[in-house]
Protein backbone atom coordinates (compact mmCIF):
# COMPACT_ATOMS: atom_id res chain seq x y z
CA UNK A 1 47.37 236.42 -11.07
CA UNK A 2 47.09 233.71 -8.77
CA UNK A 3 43.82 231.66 -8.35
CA UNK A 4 43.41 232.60 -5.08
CA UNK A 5 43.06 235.99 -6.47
CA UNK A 6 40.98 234.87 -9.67
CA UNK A 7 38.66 233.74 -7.01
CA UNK A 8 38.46 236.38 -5.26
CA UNK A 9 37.31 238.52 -8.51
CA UNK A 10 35.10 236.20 -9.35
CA UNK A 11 32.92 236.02 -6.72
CA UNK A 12 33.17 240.42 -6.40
CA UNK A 13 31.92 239.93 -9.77
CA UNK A 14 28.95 237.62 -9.10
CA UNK A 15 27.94 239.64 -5.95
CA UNK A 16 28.04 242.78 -7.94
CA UNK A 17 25.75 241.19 -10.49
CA UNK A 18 23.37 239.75 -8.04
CA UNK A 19 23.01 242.63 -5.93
CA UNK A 20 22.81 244.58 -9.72
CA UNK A 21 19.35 242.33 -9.89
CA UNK A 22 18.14 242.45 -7.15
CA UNK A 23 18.26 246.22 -7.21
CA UNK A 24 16.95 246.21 -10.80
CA UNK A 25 13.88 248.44 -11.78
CA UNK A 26 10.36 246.94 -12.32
CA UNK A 27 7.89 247.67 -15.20
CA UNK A 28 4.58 245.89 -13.52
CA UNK A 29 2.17 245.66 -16.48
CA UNK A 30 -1.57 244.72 -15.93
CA UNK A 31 -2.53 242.79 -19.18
CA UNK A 32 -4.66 240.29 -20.67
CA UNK A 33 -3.37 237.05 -21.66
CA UNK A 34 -5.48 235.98 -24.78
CA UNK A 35 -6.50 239.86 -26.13
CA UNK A 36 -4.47 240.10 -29.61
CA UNK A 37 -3.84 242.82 -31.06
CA UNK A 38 -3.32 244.25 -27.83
CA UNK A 39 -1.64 241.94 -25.68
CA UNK A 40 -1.10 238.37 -24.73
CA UNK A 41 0.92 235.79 -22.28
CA UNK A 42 3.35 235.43 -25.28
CA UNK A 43 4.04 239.14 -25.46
CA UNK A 44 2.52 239.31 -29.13
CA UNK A 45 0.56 242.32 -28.93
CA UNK A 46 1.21 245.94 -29.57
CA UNK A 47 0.85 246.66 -25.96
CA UNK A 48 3.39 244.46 -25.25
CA UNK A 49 5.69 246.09 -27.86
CA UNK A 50 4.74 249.34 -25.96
CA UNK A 51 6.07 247.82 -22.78
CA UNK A 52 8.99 246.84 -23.55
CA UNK A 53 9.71 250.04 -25.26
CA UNK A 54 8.65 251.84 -22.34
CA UNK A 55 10.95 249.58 -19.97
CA UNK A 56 13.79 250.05 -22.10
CA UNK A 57 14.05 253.76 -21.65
CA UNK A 58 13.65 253.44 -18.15
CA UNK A 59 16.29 250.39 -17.75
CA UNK A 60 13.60 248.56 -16.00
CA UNK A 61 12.52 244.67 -16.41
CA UNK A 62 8.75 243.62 -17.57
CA UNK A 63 6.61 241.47 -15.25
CA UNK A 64 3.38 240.85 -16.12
CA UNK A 65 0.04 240.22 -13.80
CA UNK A 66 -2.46 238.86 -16.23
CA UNK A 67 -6.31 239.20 -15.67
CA UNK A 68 -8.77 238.56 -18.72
CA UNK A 69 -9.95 242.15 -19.44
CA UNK A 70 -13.28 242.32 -18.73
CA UNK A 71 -15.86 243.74 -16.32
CA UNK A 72 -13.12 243.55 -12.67
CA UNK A 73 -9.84 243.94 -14.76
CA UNK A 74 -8.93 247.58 -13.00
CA UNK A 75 -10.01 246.71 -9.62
CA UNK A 76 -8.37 243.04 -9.37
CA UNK A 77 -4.66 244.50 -10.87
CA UNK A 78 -4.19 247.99 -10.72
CA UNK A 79 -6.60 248.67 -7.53
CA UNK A 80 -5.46 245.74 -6.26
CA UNK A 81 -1.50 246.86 -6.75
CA UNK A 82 -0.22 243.78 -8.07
CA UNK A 83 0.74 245.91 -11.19
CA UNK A 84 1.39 249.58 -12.08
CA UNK A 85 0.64 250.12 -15.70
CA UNK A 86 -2.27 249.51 -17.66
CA UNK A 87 -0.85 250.27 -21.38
CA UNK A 88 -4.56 250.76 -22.93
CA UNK A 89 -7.03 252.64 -21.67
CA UNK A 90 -9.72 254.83 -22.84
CA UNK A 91 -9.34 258.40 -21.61
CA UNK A 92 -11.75 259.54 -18.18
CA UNK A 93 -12.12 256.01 -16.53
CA UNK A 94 -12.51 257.17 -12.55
CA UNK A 95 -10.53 254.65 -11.50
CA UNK A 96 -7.17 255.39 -12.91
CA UNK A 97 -4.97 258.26 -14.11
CA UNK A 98 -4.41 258.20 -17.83
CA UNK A 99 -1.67 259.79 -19.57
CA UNK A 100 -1.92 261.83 -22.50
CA UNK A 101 -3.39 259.89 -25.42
CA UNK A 102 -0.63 257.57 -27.02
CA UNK A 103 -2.97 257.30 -30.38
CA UNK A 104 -6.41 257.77 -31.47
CA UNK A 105 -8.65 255.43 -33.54
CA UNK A 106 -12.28 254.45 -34.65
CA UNK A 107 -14.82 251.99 -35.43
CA UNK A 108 -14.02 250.48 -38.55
CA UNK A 109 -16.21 248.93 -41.19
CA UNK A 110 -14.81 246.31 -41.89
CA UNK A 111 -15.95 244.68 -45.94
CA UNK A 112 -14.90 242.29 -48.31
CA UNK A 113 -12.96 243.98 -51.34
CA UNK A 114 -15.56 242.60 -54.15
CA UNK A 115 -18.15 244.00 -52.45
CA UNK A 116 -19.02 247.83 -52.13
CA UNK A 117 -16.99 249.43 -49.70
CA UNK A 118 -19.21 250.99 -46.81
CA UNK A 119 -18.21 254.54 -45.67
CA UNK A 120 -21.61 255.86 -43.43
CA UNK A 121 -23.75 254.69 -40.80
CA UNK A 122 -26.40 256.73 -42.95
CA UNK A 123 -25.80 254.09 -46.37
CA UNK A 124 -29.20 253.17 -47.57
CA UNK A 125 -27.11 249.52 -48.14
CA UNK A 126 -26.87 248.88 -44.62
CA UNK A 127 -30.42 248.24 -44.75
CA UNK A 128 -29.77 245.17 -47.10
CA UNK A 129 -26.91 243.67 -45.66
CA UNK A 130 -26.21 241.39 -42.75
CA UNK A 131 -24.02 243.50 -40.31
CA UNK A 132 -22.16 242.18 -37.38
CA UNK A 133 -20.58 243.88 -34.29
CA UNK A 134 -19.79 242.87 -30.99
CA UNK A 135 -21.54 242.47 -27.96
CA UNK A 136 -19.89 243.27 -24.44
CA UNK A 137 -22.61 242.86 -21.59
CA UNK A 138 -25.89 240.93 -21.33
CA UNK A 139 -28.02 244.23 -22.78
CA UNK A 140 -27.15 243.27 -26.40
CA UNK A 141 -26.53 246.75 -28.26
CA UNK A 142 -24.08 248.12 -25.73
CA UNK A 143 -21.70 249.52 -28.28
CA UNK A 144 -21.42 252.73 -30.38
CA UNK A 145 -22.22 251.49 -33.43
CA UNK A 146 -24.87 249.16 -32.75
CA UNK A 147 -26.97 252.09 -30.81
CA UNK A 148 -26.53 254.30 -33.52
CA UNK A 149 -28.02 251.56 -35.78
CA UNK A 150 -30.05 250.93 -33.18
CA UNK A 151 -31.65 254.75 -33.33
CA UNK A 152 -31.66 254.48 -37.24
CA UNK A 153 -34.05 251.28 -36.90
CA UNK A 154 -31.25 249.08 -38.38
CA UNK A 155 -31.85 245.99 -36.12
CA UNK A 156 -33.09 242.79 -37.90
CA UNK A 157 -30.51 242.29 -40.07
CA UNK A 158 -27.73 242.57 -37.35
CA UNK A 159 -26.01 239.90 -35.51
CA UNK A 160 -24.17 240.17 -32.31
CA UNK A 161 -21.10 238.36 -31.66
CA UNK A 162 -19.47 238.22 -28.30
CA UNK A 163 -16.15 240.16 -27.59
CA UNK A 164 -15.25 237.65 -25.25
CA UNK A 165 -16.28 234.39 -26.78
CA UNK A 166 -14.81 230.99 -25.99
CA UNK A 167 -11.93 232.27 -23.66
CA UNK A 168 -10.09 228.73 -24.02
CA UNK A 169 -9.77 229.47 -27.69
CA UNK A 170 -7.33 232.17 -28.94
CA UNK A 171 -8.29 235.41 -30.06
CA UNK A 172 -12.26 235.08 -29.16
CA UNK A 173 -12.79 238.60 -30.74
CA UNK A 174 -11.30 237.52 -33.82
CA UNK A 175 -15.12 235.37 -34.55
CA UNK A 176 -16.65 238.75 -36.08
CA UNK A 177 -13.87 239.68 -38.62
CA UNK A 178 -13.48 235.83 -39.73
CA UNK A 179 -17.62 236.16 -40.22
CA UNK A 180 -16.62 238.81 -42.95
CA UNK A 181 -14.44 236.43 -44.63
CA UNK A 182 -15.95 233.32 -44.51
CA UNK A 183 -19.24 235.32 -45.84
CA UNK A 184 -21.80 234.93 -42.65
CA UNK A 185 -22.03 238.22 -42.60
CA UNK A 186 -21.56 241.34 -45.00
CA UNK A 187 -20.11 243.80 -42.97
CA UNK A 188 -18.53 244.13 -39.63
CA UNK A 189 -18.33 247.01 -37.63
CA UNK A 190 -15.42 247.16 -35.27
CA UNK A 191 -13.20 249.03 -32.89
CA UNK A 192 -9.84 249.74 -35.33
CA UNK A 193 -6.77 248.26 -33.47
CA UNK A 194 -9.24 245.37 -33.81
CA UNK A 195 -10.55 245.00 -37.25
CA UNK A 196 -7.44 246.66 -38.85
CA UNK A 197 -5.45 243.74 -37.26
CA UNK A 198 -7.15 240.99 -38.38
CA UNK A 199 -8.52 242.06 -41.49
CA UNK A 200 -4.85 241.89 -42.46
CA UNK A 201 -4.97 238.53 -41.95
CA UNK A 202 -7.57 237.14 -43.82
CA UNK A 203 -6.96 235.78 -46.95
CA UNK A 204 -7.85 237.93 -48.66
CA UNK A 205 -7.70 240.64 -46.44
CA UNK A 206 -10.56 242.18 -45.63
CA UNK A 207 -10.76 246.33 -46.25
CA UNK A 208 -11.87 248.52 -43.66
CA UNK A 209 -12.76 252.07 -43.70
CA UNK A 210 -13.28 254.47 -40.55
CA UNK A 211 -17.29 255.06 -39.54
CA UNK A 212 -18.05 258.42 -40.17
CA UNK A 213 -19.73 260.51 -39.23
CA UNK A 214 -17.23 260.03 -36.01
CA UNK A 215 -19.83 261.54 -33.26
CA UNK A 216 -22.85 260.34 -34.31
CA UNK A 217 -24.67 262.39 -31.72
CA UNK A 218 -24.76 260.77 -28.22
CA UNK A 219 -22.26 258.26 -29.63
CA UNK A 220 -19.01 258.63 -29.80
CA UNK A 221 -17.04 256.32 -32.91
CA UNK A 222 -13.80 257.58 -31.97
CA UNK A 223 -11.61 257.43 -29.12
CA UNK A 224 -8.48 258.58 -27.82
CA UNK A 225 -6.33 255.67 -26.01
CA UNK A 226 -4.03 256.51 -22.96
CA UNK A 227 -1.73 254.63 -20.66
CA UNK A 228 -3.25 254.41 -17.36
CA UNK A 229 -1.97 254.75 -13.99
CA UNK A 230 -2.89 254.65 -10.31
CA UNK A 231 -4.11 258.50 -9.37
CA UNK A 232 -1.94 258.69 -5.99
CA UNK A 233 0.75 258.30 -8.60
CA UNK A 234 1.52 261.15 -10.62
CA UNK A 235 5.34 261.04 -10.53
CA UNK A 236 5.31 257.52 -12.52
CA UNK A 237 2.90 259.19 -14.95
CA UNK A 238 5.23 262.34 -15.42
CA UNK A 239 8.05 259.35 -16.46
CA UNK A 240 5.48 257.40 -18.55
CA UNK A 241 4.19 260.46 -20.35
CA UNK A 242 8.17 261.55 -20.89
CA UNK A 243 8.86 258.04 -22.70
CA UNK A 244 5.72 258.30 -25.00
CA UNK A 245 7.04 261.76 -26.21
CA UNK A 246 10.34 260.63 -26.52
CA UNK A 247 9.79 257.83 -28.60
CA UNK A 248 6.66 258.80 -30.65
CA UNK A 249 8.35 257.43 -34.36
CA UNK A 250 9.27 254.06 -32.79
CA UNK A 251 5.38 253.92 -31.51
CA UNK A 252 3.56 254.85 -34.73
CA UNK A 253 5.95 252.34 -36.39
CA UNK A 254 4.51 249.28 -33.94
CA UNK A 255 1.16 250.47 -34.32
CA UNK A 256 2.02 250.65 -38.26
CA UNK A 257 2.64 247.31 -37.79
CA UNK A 258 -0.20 246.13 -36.41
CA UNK A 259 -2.56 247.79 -38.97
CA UNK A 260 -4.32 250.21 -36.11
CA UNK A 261 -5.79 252.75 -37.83
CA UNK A 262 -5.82 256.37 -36.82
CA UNK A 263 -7.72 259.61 -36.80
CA UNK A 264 -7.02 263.35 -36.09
CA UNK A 265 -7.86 264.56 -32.26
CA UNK A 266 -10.21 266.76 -33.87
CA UNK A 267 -12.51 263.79 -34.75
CA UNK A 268 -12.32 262.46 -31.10
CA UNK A 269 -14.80 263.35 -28.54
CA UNK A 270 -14.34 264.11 -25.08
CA UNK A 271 -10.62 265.24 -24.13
CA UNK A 272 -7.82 266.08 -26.60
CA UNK A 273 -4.80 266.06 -24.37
């Protein structure tokens, strides 16, 4: 073959691979950038594990628009359409479309293993113990568990660490779980993915046990987590719903791996897709 020729396939080759990219699919995933175990700008997270997966069956290339996920998050990304996914999301939120439930978890306790492992929100011990959970909005006891101690008079001897926290250090909501370890506190109560996650890495880790009962009347302890996209897009949720069925091993294995613990739909409230 002559160079002229060699050339000439060359650069059909490089046009055909440009013009490959440029038509290449998009995965556009709204995310947090300092949120382990769920996600973060270094794509450590099980949510980022659940992107790629999800991008993989649908030959399409991650980018990521990264807002800190707090009070805003939906309507400055996904409202906003700089992205199209949000990969976590609790189920009913009016300003998305979720997809069927990917998994379903709990509030953990979460306790040292030489101390007595906590099971109820009705143990008399809680009554003797310093308990921690975390605090989202200004109102202090904003969630589950901290109303229902709340309503059970359990208040003094709890301490309220912010889920957000210093957001220039990493993993702010890791402050509670490290409380358990370091022995400020005797028992944490947190959201699973959460506490399972780093519980496992304290040294020793820390055990955790699901709160039970799991509706504790007007407050729900478990929750069923969905994908979430726009609602004027139902097609890309038919596709997204698809991949989660398809590849349901290769998700419980990443969430396996992260130490999220689960529970039965029957122990969720609200919808059971």
């Amino acid at each position: 073959m002559s160079s002229a020729c060699r050339n000439g396939l060359v650069a059909i080759m490089l046009v055909a691979l440009a013009t490959s990219a440029a038509n290449a699919r998009e995965l556009r995933v709204c995310a947090d950038p300092n949120n382990l175990p769920f996600s973060n700008e270094h794509l450590e997270g099980f949510e980022n594990k659940m992107a790629a997966l999800i991008a993989e069956e649908l030959h399409a290339e991650v980018t990521y628009t990264w807002w800190a996920q707090r009070r805003g998050f939906i309507r400055n990304t996904l409202k906003a359409n700089d992205c199209d996914l949000v990969a976590g999301t609790a189920l009913g939120p009016p300003m998305l479309a979720p997809t069927k439930p990917y998994y379903r978890s709990s509030y953990v306790f979460v306790t040292r293993p030489d101390t007595p492992e906590i099971t109820s929100l009705d143990d008399p011990t809680l009554r003797s113990l310093w308990i921690g959970v975390h605090l989202i909005c200004d109102d202090g006891f904003n969630v589950p568990p901290a109303h229902a101690l709340a309503e059970r008079g359990i208040i003094s001897n709890v301490r309220g660490y912010t889920l957000y926290g210093d957001y220039r250090e990493p993993n702010p909501p890791a402050r509670l779980i490290e409380a358990v370890s370091s022995g400020a506190i005797d028992v944490a109560v947190a959201w699973g993915p959460l506490g399972g996650y780093f519980a496992a890495l304290q040294n020793p880790p820390l055990r955790i046990t699901p709160v039970h009962p799991s509706i504790d009347g007007p407050f729900p302890m478990a929750f069923a987590i969905s994908m979430g996209v726009r609602r004027d897009d139902p097609g890309f949720k038919q596709e997204i719903e698809e991949v989660l069925q398809r590849r349901r091993a290769d998700i419980d294995t990443i969430l396996d791996a992260f130490h999220v613990p689960r529970v039965r739909s029957d122990q969720v409230a609200g919808p059971r897709q």
